[in-house]
Protein backbone atom coordinates (compact mmCIF):
# COMPACT_ATOMS: atom_id res chain seq x y z
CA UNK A 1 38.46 3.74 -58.31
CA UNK A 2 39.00 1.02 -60.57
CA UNK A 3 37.69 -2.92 -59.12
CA UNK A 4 41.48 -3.83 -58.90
CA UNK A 5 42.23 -0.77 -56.80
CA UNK A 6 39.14 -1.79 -54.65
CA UNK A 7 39.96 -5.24 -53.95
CA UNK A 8 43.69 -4.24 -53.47
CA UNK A 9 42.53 -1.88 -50.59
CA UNK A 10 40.30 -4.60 -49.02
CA UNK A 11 43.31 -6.70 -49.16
CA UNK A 12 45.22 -4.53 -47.39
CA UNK A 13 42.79 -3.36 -44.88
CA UNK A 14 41.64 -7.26 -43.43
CA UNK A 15 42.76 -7.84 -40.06
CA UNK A 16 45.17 -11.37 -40.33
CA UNK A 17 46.05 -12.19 -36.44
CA UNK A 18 44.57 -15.34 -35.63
CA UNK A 19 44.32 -18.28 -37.45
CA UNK A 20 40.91 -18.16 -38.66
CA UNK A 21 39.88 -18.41 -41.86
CA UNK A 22 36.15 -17.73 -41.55
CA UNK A 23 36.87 -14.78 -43.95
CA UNK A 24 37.53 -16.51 -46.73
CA UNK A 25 34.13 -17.81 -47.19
CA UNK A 26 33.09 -17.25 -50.61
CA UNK A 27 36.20 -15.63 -51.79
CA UNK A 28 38.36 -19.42 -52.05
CA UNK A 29 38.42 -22.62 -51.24
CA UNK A 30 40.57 -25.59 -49.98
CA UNK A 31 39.92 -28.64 -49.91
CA UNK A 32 40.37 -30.96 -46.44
CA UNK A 33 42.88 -33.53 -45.87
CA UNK A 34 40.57 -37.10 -45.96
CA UNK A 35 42.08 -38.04 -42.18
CA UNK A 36 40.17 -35.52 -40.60
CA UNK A 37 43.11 -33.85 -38.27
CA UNK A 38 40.49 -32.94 -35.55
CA UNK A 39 38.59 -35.65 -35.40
CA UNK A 40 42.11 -37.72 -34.83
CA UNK A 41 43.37 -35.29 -32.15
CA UNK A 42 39.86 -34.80 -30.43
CA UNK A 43 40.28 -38.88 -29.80
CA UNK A 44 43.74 -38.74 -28.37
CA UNK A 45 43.07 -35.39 -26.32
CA UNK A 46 40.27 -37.21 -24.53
CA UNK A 47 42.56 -40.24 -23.48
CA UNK A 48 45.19 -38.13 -22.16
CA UNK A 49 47.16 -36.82 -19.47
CA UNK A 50 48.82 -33.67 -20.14
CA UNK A 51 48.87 -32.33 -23.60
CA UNK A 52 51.03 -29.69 -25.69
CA UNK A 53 49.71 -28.00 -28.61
CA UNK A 54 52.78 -26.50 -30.84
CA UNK A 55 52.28 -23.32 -32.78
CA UNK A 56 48.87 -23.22 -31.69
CA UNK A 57 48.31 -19.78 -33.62
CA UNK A 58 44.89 -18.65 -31.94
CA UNK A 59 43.84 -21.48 -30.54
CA UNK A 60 41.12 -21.58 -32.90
CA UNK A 61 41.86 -25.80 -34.07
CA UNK A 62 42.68 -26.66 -30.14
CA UNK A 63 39.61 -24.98 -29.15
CA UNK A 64 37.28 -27.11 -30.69
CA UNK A 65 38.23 -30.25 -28.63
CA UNK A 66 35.31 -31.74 -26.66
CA UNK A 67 36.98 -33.16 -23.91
CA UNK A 68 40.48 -31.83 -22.61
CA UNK A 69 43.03 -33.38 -20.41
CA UNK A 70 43.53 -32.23 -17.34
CA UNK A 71 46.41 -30.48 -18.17
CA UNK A 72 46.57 -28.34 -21.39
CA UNK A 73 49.38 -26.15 -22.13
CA UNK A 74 49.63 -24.77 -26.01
CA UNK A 75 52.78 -22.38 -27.45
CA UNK A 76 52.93 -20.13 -29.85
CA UNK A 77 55.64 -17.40 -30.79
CA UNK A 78 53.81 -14.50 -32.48
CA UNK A 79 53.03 -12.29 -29.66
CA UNK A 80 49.37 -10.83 -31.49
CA UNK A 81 48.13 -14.27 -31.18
CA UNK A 82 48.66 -14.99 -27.59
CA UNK A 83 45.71 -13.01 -26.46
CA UNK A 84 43.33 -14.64 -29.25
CA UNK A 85 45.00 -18.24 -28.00
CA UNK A 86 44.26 -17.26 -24.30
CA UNK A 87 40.70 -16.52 -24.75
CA UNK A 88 40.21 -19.54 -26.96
CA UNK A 89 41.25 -21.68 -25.08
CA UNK A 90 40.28 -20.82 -21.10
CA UNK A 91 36.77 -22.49 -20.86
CA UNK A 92 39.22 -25.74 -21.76
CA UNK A 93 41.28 -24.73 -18.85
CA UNK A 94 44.53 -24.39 -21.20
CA UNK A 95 46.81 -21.99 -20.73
CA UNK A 96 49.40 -20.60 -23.54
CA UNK A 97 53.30 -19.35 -23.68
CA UNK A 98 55.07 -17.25 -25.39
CA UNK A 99 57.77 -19.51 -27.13
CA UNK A 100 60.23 -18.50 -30.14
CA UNK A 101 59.89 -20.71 -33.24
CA UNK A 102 63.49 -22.04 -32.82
CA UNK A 103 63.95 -22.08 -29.08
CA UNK A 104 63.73 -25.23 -26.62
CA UNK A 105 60.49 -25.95 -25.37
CA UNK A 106 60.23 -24.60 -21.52
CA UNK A 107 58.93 -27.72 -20.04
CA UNK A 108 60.42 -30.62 -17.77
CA UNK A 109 61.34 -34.13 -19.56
CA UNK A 110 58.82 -36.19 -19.53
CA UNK A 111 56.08 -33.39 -19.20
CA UNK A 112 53.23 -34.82 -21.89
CA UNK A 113 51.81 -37.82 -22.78
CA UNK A 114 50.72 -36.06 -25.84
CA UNK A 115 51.99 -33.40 -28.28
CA UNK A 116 50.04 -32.39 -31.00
CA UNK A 117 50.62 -29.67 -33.90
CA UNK A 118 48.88 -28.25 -37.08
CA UNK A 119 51.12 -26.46 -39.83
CA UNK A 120 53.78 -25.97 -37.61
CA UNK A 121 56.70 -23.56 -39.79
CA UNK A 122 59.48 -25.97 -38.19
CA UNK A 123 59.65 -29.17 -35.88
CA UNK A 124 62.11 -29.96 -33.13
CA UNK A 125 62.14 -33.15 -33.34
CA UNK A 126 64.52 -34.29 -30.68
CA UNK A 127 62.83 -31.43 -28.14
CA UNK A 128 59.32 -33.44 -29.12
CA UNK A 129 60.64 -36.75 -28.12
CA UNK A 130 62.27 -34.84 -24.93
CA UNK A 131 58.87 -33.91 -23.46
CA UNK A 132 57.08 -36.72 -24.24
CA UNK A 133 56.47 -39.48 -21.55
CA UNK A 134 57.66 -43.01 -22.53
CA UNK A 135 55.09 -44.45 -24.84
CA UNK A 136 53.92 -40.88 -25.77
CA UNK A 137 52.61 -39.82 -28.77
CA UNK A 138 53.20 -36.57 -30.86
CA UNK A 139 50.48 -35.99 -34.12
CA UNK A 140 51.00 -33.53 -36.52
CA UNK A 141 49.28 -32.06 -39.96
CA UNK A 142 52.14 -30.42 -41.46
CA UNK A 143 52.90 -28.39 -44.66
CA UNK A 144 53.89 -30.77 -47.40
CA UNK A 145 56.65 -30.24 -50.44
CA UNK A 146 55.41 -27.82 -53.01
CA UNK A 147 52.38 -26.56 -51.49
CA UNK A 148 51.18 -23.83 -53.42
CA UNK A 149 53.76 -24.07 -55.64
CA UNK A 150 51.75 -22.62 -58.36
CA UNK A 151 51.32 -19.14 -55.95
CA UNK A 152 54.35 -18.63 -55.18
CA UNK A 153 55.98 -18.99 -58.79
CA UNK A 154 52.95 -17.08 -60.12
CA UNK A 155 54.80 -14.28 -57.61
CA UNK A 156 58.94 -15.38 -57.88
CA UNK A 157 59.15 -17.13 -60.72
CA UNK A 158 60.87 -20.71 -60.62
CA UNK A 159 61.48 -22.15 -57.26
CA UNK A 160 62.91 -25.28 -55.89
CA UNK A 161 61.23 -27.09 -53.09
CA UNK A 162 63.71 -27.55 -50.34
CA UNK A 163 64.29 -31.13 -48.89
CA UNK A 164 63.74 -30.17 -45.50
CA UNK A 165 59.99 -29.92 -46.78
CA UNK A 166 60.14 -33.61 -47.81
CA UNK A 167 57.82 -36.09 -46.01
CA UNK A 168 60.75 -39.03 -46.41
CA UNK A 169 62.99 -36.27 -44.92
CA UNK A 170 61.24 -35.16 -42.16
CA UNK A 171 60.67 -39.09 -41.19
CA UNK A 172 64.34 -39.47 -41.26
CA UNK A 173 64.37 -36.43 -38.24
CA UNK A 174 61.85 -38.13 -36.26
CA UNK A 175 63.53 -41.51 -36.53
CA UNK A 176 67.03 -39.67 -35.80
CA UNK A 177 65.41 -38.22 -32.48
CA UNK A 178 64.44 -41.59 -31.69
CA UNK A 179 60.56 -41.81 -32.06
CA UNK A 180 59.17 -44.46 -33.70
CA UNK A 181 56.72 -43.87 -36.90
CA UNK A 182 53.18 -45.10 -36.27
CA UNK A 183 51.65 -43.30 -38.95
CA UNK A 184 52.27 -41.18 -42.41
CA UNK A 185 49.60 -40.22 -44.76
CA UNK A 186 49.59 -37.61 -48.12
CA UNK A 187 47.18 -35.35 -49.39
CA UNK A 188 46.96 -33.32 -52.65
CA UNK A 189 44.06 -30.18 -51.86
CA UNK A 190 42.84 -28.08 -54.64
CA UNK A 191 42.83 -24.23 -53.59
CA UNK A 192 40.73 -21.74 -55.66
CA UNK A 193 40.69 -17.79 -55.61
CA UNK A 194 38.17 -16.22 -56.85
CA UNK A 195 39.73 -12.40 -56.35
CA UNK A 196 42.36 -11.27 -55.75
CA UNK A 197 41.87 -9.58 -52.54
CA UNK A 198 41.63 -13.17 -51.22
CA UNK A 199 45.30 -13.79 -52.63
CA UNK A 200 46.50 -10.62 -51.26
CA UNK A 201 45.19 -11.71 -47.49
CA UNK A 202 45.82 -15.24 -47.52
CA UNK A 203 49.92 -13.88 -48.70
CA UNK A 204 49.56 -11.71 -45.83
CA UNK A 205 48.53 -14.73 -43.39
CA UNK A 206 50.30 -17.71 -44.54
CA UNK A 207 53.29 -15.01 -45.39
CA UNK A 208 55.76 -18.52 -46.22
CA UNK A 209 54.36 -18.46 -49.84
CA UNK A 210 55.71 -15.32 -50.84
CA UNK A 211 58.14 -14.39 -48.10
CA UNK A 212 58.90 -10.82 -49.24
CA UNK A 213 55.46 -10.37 -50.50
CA UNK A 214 53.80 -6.97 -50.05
CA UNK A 215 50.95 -5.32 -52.20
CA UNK A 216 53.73 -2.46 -53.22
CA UNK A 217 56.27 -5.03 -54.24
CA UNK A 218 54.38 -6.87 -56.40
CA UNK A 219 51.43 -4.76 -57.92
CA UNK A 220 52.45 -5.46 -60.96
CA UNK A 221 52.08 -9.32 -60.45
CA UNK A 222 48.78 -8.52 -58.58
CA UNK A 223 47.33 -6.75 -61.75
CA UNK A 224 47.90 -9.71 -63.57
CA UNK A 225 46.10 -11.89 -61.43
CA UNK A 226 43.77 -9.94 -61.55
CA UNK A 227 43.01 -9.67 -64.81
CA UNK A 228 43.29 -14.11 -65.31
CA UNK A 229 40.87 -14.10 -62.40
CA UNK A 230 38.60 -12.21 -64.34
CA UNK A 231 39.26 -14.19 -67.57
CA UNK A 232 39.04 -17.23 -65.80
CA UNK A 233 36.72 -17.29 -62.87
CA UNK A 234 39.44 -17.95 -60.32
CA UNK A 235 43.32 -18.83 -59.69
CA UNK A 236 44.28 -22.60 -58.67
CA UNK A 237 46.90 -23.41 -56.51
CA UNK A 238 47.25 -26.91 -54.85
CA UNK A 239 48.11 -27.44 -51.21
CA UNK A 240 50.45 -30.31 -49.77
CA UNK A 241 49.73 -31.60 -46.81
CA UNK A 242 51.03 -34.81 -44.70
CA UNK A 243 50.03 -36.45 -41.30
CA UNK A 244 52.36 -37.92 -39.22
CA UNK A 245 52.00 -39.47 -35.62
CA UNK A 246 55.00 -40.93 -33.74
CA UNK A 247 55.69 -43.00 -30.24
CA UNK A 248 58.22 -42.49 -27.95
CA UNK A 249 59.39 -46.07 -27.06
């Protein structure tokens, strides 16, 4: 067996459930945003009331908080996760629900005096600004325009970066629902691969870059990675990524 045909099978054979990206150690890198996401939330999770984490995934990021509020609640919407999310997060004392990407959120007005949310895939604005208290605050990391850009044309060829991945755009929603903007910040991150079994799992996790990818699909494209990796030492790709908190007056 051939070392493409090796790291193709470990590609295919690494569990991707979960949010954690412990295996990726060694095999490529991403840089961190410089505002330090959960540092930020940490601080407003041990000020408040009841909190919401959106999209939680696992419950690996949420987990990590030293001190919770009282109340804790997190949602997520793929079902393999909610198990991973439920035993992350019950020595906090949060619980987690099954919620659809695009449905309402299942929870009284006025429920939180925090929402929170790391690379969420979409954001309700005007269901954010529902739940929150008066004065409430929602803080988000999300997915910025063109984020590895260079993947998924490496993949599809020429793409255009829709506006709804805009920062100014996405402002414009969370104005519209009637929050006001307390904070935006950008960040450029430099991704590396250095095989392409990493590629292969990280298309099969974050599976938005490629969104028809499979290893049978594109072999062809894969082989050619492979081969640069090996000519180059690795495959660079660049991550967008914004922060943006907002108050409900």
């Amino acid at each position: 067996m051939s070392d493409f045909e090796k790291l193709v099978a470990e590609g295919e054979s690494v569990p991707v459930e979960g949010w954690d990206f412990t295996w990726f150690e060694g095999r490529a890198t991403e840089e961190r945003p410089p505002w330090g996401y959960l540092r930020l939330v940490s601080e407003r999770m041990a000020g408040a009331r009841a909190a919401l984490d959106i999209q939680t995934g696992g419950g690996e990021v949420l987990a990590k908080i030293p001190t919770p509020p009282p109340i804790l609640v997190a949602t997520e919407s793929w079902p393999p996760n909610l198990a991973i999310a439920g035993r992350n997060l019950r020595p906090l004392g949060g619980k987690v629900v099954l919620v659809d990407e695009d449905a309402p959120l299942p929870f009284d007005d006025a429920s939180f005096d925090l929402v929170v949310s790391r690379h969420p895939t979409g954001t309700d604005w005007s269901e954010i600004a529902r739940v929150l208290t008066p004065g409430g605050t929602y803080l988000s990391q999300q997915i910025g325009a063109g984020t590895n850009i260079e993947l998924s044309r490496f993949f599809k060829g020429p793409r255009e970066i829709p506006d709804r991945w805009r920062t100014d755009y996405r402002v414009a929603l969370a104005k519209a629902a009637g929050l006001d903007i307390v904070d935006v910040r950008e960040a450029t991150l430099r991704v590396v691969f250095y095989d392409v079994a990493a590629v292969i799992v990280f298309l099969r996790k974050v599976i938005w870059t490629v969104d028809d990818f499979s290893v049978a699909r594109y072999r062809d494209r894969l082989a050619d990675m492979h081969t640069q990796i090996e000519r180059d030492g690795s495959f660079v790709s660049h991550a967008q990524r914004f922060l943006i908190e907002t108050r409900k007056p």
